[in-house]
N, C-alpha and C. Protein backbone atom coordinates (compact mmCIF):
# COMPACT_ATOMS: atom_id res chain seq x y z
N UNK A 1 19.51 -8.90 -69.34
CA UNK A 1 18.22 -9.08 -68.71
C UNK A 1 17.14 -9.21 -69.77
N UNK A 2 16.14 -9.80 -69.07
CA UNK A 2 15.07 -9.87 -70.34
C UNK A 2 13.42 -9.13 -70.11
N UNK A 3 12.88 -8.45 -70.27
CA UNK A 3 12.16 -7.69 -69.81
C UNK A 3 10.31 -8.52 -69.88
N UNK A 4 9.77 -8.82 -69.16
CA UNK A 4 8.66 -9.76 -68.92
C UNK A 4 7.37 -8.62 -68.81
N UNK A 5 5.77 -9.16 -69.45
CA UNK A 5 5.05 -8.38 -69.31
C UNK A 5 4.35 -8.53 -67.74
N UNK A 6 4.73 -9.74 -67.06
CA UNK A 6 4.16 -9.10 -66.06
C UNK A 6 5.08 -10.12 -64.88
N UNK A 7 5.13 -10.17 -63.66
CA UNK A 7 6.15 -11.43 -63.06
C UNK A 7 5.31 -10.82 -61.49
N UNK A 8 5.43 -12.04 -61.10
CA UNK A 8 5.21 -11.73 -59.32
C UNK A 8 4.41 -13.36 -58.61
N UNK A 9 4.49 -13.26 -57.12
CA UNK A 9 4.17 -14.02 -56.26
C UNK A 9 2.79 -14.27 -56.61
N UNK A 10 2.37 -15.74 -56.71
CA UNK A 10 1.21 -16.14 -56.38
C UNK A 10 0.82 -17.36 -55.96
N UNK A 11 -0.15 -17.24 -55.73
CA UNK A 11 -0.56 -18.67 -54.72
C UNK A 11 -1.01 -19.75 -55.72
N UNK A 12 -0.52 -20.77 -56.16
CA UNK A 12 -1.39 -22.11 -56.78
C UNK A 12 -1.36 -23.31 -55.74
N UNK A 13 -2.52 -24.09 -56.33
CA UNK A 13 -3.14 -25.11 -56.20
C UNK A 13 -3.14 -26.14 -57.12
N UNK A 14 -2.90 -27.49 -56.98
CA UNK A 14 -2.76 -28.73 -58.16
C UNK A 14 -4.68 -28.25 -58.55
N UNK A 15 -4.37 -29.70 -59.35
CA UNK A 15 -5.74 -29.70 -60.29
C UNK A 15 -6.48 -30.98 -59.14
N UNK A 16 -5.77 -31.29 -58.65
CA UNK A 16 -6.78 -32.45 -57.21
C UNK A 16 -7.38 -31.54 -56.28
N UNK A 17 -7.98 -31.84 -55.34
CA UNK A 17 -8.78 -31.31 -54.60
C UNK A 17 -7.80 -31.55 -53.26
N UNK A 18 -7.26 -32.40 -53.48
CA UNK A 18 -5.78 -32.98 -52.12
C UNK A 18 -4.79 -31.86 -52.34
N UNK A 19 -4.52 -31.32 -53.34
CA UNK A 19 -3.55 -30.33 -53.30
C UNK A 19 -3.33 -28.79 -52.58
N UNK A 20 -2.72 -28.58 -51.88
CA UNK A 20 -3.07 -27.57 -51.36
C UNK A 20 -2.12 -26.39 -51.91
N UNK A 21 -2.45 -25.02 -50.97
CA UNK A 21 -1.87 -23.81 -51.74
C UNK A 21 -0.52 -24.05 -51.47
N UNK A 22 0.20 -22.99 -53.06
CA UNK A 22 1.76 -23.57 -53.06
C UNK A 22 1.94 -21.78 -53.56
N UNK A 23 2.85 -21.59 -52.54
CA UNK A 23 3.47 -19.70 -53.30
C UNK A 23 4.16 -20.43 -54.80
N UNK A 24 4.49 -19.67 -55.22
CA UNK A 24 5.27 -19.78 -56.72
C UNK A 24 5.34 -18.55 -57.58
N UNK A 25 6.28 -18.75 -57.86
CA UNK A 25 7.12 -17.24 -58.71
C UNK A 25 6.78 -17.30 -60.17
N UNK A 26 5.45 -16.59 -60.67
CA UNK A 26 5.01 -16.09 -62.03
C UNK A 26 5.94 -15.65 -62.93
N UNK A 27 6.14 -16.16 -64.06
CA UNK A 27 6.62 -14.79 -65.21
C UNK A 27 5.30 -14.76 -66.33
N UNK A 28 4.83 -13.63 -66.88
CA UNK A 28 3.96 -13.77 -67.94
C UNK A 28 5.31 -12.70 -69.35
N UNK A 29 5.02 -14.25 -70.53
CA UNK A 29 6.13 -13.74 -71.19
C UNK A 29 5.37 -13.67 -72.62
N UNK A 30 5.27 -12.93 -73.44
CA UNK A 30 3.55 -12.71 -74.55
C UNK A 30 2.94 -13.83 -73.99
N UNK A 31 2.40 -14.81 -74.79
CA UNK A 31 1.88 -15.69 -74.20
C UNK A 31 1.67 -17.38 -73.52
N UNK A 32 2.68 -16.96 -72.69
CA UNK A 32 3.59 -18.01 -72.03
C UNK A 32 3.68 -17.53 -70.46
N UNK A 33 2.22 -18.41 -69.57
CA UNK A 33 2.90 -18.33 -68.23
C UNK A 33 3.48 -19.51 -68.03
N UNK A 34 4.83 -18.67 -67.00
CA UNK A 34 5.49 -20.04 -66.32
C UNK A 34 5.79 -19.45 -64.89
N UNK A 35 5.83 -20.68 -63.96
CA UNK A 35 5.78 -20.69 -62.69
C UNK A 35 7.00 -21.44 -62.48
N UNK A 36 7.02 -20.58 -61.38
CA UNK A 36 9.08 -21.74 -60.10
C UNK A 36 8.75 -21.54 -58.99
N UNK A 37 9.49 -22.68 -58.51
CA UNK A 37 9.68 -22.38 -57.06
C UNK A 37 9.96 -21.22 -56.62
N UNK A 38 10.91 -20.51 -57.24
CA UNK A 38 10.95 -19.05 -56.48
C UNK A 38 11.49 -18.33 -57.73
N UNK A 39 12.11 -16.86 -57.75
CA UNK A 39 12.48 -15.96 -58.81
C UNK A 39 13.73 -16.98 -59.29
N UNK A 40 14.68 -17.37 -58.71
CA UNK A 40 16.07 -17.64 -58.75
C UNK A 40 15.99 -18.63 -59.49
N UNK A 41 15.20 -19.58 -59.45
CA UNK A 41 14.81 -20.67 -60.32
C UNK A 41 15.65 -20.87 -61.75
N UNK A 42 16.23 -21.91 -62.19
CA UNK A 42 16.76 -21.81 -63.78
C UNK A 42 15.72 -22.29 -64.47
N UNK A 43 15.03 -23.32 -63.57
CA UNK A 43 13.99 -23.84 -65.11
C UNK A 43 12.75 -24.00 -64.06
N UNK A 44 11.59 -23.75 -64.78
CA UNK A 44 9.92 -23.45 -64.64
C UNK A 44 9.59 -24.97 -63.70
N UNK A 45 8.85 -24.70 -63.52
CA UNK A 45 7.55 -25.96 -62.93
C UNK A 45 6.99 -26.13 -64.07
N UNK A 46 6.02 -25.25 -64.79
CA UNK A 46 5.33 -25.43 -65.69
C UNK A 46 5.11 -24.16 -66.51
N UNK A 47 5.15 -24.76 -67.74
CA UNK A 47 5.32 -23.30 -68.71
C UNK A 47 3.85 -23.86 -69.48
N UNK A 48 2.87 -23.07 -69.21
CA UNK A 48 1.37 -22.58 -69.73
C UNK A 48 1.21 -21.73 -71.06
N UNK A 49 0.65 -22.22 -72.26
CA UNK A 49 0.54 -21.15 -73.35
C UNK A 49 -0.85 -20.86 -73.32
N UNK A 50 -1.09 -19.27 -73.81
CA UNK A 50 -2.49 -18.87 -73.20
C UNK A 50 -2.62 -18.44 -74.66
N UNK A 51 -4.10 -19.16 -74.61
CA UNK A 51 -4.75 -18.59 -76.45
C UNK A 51 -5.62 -18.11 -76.35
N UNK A 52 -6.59 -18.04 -77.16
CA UNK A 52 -7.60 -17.22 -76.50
C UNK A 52 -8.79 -17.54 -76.10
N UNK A 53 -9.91 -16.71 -76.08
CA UNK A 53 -11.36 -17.42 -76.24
C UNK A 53 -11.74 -18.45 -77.23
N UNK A 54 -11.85 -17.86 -78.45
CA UNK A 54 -11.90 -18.52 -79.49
C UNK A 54 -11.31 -20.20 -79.32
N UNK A 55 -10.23 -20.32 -78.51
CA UNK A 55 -9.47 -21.50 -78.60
C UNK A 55 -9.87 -22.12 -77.39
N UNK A 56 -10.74 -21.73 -76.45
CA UNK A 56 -11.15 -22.83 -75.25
C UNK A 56 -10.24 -22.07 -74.10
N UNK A 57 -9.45 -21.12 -74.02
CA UNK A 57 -9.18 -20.21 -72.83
C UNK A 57 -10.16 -19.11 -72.26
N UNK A 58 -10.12 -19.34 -70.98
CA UNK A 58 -10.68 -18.11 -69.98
C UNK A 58 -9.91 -17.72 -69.14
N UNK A 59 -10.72 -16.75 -68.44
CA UNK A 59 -9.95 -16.00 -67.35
C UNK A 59 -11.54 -15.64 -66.61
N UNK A 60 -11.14 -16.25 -65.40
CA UNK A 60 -12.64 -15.73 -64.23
C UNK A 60 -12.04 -14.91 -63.15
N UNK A 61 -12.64 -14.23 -62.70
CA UNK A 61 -12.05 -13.51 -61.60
C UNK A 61 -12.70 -14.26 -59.95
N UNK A 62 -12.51 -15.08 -59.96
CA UNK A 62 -13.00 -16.37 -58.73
C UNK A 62 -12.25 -17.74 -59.20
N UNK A 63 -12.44 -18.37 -58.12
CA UNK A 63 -12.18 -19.82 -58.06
C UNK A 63 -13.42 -20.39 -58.63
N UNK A 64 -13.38 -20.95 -59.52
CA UNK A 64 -14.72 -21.49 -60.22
C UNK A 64 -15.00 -23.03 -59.98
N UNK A 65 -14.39 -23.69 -59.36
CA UNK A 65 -14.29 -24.95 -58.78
C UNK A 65 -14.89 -24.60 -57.39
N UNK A 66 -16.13 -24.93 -57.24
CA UNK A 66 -17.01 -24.67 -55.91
C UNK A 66 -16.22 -25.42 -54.98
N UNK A 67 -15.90 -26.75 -55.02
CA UNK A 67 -15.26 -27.30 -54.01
C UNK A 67 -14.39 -27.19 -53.19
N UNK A 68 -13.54 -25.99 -54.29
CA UNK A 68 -12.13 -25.50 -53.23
C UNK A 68 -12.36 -24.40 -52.36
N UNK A 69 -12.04 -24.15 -51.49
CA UNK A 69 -11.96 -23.04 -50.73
C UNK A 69 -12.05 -21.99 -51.52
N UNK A 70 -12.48 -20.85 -51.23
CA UNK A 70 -12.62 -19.96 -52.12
C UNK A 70 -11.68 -18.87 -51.67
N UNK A 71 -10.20 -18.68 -52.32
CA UNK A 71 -9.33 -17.60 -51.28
C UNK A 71 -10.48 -15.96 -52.04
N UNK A 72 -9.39 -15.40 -51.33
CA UNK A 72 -10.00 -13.40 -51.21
C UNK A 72 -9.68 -12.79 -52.61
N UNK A 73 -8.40 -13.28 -53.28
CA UNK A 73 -8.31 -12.83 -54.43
C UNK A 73 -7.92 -13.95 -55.60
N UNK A 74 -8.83 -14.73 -55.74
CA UNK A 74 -8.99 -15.87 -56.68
C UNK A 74 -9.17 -15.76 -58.13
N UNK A 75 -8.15 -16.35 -58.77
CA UNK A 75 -8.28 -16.75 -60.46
C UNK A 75 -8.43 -17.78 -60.98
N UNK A 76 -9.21 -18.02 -61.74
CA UNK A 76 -9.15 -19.10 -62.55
C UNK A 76 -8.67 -18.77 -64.31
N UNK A 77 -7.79 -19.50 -64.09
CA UNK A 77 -6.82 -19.57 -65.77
C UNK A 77 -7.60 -21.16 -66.55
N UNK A 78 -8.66 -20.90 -67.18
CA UNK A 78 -9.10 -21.86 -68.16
C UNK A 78 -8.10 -22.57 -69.56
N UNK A 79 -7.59 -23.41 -69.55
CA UNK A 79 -7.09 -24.35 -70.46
C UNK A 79 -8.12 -24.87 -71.31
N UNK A 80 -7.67 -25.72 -72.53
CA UNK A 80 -8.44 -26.83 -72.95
C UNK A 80 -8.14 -28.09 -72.11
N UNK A 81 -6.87 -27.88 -71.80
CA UNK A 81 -6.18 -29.41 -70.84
C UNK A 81 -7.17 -29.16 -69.67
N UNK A 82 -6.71 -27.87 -68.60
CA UNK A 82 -6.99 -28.05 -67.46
C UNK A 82 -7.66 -26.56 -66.68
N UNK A 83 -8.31 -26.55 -65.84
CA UNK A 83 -8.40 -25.24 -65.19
C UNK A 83 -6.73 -24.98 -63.89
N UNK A 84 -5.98 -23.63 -64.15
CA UNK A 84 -5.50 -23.32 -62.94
C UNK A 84 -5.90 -22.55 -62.13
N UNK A 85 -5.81 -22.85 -60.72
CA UNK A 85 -6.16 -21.89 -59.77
C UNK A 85 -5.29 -21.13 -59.32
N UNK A 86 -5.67 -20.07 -59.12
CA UNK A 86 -4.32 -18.89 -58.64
C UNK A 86 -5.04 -17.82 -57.69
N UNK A 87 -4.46 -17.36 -56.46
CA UNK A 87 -4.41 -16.46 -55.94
C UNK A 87 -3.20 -15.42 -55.57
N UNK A 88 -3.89 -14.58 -55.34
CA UNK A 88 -2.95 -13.15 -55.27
C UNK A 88 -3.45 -12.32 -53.66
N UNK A 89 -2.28 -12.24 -53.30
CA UNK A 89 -2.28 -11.79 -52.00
C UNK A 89 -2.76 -10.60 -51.78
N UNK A 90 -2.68 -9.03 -52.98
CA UNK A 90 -3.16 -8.18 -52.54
C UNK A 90 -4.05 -7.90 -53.69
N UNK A 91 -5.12 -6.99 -53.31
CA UNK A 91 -6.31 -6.43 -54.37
C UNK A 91 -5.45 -5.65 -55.22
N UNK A 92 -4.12 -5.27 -55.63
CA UNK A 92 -3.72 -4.40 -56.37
C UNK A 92 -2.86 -5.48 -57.12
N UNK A 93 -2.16 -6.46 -56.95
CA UNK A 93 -1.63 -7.47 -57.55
C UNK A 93 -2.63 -8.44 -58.32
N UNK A 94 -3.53 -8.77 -57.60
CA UNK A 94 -4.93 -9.48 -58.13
C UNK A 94 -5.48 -8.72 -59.19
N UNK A 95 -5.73 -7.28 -59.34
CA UNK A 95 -6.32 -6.52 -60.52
C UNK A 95 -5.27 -7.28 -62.09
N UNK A 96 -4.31 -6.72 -61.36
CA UNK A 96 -3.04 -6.74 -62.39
C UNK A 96 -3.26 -7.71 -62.49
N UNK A 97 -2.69 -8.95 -62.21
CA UNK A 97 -2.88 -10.43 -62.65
C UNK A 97 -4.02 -10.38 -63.81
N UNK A 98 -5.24 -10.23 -63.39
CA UNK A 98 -6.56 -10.38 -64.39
C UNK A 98 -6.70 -9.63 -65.50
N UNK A 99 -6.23 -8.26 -65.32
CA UNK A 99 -6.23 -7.22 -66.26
C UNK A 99 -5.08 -8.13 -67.51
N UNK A 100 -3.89 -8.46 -66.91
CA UNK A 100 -3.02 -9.09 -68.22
C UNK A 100 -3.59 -10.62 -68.55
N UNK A 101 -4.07 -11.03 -68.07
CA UNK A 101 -4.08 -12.26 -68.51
C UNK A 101 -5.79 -12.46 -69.01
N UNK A 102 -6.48 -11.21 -68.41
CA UNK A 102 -8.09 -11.26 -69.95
C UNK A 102 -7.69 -10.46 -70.83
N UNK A 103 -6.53 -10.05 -71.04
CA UNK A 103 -5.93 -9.33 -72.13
C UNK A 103 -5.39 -9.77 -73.56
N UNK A 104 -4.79 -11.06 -72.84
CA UNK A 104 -3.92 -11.76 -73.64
C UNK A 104 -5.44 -12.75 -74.20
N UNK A 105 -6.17 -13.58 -73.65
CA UNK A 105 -7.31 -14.43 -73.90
C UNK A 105 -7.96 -13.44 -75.08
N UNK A 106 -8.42 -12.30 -74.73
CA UNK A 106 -9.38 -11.41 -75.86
C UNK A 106 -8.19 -10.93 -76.73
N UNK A 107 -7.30 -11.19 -76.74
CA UNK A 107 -6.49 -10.35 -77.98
C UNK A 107 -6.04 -11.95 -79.01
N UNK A 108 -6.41 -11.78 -80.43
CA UNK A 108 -6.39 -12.79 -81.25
C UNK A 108 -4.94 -12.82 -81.33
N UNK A 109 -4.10 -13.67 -81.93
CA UNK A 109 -3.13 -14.41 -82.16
C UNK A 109 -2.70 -14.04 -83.13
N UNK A 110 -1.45 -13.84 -83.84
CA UNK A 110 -0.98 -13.40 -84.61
C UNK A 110 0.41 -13.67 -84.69
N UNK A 111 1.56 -13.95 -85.59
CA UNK A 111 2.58 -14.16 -85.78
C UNK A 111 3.52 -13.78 -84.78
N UNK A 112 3.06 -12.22 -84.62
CA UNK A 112 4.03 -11.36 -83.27
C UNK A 112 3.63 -11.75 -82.11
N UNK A 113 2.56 -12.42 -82.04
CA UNK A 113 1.80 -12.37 -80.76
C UNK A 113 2.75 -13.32 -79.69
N UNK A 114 3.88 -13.88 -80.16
CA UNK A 114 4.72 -14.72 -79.66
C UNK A 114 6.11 -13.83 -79.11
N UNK A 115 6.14 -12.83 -79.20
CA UNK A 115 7.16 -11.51 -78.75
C UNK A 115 6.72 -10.74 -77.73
N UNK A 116 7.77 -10.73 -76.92
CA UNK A 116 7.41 -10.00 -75.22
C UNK A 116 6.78 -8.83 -75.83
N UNK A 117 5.75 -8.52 -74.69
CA UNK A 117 5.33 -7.23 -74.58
C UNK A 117 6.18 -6.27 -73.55
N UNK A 118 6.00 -5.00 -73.62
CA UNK A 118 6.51 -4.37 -72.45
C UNK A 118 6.25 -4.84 -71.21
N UNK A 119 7.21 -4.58 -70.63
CA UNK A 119 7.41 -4.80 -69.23
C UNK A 119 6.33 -4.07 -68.16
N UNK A 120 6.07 -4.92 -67.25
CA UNK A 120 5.48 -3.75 -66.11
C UNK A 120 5.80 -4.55 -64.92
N UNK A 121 7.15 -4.77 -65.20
CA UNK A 121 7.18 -5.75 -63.16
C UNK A 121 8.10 -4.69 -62.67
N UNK A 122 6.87 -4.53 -61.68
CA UNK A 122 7.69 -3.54 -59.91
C UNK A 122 8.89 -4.77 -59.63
N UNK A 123 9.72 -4.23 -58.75
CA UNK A 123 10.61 -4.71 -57.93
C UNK A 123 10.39 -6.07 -57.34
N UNK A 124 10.80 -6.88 -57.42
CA UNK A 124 10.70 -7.90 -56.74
C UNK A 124 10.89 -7.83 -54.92
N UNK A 125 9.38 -7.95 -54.12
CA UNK A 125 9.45 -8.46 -53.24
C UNK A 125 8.82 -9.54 -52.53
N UNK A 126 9.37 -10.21 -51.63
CA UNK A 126 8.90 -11.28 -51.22
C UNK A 126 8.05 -11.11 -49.40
């Protein structure tokens, strides 16, 4: 097994305004999110490297794209490529989500910085 700093259900959205919400199965791995169709998945949808401020990454705690619907527990993951949108179904999953991922943005880069961190994924449920 391989131990991930953070993994769980969340809601995305394409980068169109036509796209609508899609569940998808998170892993955050140092700094590498990737998303699947579901846990069981062999290979990602899309594998995301997160750098930091300094490098043109954010982390908002809202949907920052006025146009989209605005869900209840909304993220925005800032790229240089692209903004992703992400929601999280509960206020205790949503903390978590933001807490690791303005973690990884404010923490500078470094050689190791490419090596899992500890683990903190609860049980997988769906």
């Amino acid at each position: 097994t391989h131990d991930f700093t953070k993994a769980g259900y969340l809601d995305k959205t394409g980068p169109t305004l036509s796209n609508g919400w899609r569940k998808r199965w998170f892993v955050l791995d140092a700094r590498r999110l990737r998303y699947y169709g579901n846990p069981l998945d062999a290979f990602e949808l899309n594998d995301i490297e997160i750098g930091t401020s300094a490098g043109g990454y954010a982390v908002y705690d809202d949907i920052t794209d006025k146009r989209r619907p605005a869900p209840q527990y909304g993220i925005t993951l800032v790229t240089p490529e692209r903004s992703f949108y992400l929601n999280s179904n509960s206020l205790e999953d949503y903390q978590s989500w933001l807490q690791a991922l303005r973690q990884l943005v404010e923490t500078p880069t470094s050689p190791t910085s490419l090596e899992p961190l500890p683990c903190t994924v609860p049980a997988v449920s769906s």
